[in-house]
C-alpha atoms as a PDB file:
ATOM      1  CA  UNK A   1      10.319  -9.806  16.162  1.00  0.00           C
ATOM      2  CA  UNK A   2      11.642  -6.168  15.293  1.00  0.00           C
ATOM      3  CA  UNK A   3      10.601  -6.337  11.000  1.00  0.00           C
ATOM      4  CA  UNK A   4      12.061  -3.497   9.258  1.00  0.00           C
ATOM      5  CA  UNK A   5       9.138  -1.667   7.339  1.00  0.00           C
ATOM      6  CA  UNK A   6       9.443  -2.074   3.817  1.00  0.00           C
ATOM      7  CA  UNK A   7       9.017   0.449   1.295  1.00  0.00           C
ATOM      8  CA  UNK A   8       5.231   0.712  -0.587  1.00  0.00           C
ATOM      9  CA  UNK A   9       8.434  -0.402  -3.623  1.00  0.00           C
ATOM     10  CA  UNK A  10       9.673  -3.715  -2.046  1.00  0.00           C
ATOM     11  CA  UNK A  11       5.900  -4.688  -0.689  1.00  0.00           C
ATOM     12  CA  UNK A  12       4.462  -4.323  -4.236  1.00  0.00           C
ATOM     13  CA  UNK A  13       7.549  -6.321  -5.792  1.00  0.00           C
ATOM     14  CA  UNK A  14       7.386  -8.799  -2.687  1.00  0.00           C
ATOM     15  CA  UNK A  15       3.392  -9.391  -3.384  1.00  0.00           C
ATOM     16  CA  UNK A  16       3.913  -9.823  -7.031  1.00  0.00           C
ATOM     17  CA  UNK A  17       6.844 -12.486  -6.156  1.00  0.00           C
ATOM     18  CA  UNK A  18       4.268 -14.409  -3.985  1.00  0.00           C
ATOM     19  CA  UNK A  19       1.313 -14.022  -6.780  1.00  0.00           C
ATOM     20  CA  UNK A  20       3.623 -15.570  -9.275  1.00  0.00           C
ATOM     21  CA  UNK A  21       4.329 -18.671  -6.271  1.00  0.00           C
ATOM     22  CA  UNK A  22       1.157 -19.141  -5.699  1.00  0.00           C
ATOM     23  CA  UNK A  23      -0.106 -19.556  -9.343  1.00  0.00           C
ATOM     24  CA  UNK A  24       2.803 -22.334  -9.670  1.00  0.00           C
ATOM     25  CA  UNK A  25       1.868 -25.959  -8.723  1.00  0.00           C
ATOM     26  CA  UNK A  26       5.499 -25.660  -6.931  1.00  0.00           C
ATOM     27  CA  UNK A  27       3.963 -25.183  -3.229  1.00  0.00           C
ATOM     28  CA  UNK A  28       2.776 -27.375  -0.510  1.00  0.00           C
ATOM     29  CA  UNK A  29      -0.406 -26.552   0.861  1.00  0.00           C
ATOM     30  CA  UNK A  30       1.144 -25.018   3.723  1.00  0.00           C
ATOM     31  CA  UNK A  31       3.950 -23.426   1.855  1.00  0.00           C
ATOM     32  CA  UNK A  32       0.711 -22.056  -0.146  1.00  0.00           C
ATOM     33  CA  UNK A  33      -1.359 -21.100   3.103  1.00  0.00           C
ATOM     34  CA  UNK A  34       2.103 -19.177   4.839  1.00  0.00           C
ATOM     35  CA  UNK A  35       2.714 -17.232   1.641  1.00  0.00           C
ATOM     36  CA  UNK A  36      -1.409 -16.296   1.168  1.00  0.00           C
ATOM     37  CA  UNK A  37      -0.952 -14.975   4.487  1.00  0.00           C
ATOM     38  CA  UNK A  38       2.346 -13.268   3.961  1.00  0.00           C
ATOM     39  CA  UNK A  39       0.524 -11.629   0.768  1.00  0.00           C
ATOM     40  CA  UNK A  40      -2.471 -10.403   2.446  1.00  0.00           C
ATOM     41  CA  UNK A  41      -0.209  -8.786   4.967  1.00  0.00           C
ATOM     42  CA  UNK A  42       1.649  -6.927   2.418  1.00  0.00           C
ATOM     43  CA  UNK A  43      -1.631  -6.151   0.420  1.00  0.00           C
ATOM     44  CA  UNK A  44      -2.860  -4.669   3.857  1.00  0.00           C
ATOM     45  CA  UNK A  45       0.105  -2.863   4.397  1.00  0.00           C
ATOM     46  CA  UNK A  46       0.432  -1.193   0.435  1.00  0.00           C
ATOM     47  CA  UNK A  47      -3.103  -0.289   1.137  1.00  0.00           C
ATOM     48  CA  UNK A  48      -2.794   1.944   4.531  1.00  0.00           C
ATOM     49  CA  UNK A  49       0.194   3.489   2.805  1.00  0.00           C
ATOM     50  CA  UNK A  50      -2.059   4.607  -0.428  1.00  0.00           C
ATOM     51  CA  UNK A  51      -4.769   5.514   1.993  1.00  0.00           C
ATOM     52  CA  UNK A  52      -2.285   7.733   3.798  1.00  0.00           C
ATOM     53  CA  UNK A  53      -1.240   8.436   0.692  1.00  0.00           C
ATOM     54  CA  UNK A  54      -3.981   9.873  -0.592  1.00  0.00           C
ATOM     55  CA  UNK A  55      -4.917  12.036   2.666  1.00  0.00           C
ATOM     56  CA  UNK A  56      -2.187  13.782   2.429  1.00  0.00           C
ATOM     57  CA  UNK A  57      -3.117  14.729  -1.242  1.00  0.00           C
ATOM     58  CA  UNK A  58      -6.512  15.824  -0.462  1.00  0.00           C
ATOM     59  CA  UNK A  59      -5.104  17.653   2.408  1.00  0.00           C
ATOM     60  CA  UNK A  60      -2.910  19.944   0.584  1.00  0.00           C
ATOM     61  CA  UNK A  61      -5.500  20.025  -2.487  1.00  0.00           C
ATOM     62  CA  UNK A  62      -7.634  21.660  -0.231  1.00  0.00           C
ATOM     63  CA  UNK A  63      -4.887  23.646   1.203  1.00  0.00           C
ATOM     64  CA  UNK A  64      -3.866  25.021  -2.527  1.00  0.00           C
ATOM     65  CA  UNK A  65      -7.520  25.915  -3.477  1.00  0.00           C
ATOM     66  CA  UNK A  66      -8.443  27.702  -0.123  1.00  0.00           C
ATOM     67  CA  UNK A  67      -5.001  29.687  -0.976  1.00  0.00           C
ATOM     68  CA  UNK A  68      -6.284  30.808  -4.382  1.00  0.00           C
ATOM     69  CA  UNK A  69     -10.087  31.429  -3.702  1.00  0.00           C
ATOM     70  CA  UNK A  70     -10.490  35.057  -3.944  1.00  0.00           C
ATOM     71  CA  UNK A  71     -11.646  36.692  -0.744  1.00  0.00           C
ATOM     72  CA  UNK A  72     -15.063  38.523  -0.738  1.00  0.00           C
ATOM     73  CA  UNK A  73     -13.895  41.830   0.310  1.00  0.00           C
ATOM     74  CA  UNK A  74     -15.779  44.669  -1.216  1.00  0.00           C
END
């Protein structure tokens, strides 16, 4: 089963599609149980990429502030 990785975009959208589902009385319990778990997938996903995400910020935060500290050369 070769899933195409969505976008952070298309996961957010997808999870708020299956939040609005699930707070309906439309579902089956199962239909309820297989989209929980669909959600918590995508919530799990959207989560690594912020955490990446955010890495990669503090990375070149750190990188931009060691490039402007003065050096201590006297």
């Amino acid at each position: 089963m070769s899933e195409k990785k969505q976008s952070f975009e298309e996961s957010m959208k997808e999870l708020e599609q299956i939040a609005k589902e699930l707070e309906s009385d439309d579902l089956s319990l199962d239909e309820s149980i297989k989209k929980f778990e669909k959600g918590m997938s995508l919530s799990k996903q959207c989560k690594e990429t912020l955490d990446n995400a955010e890495k990669k910020i503090t990375i070149l935060i750190n990188d931009e502030e060691k490039d402007f500290t003065p050096s201590k050369e006297e």
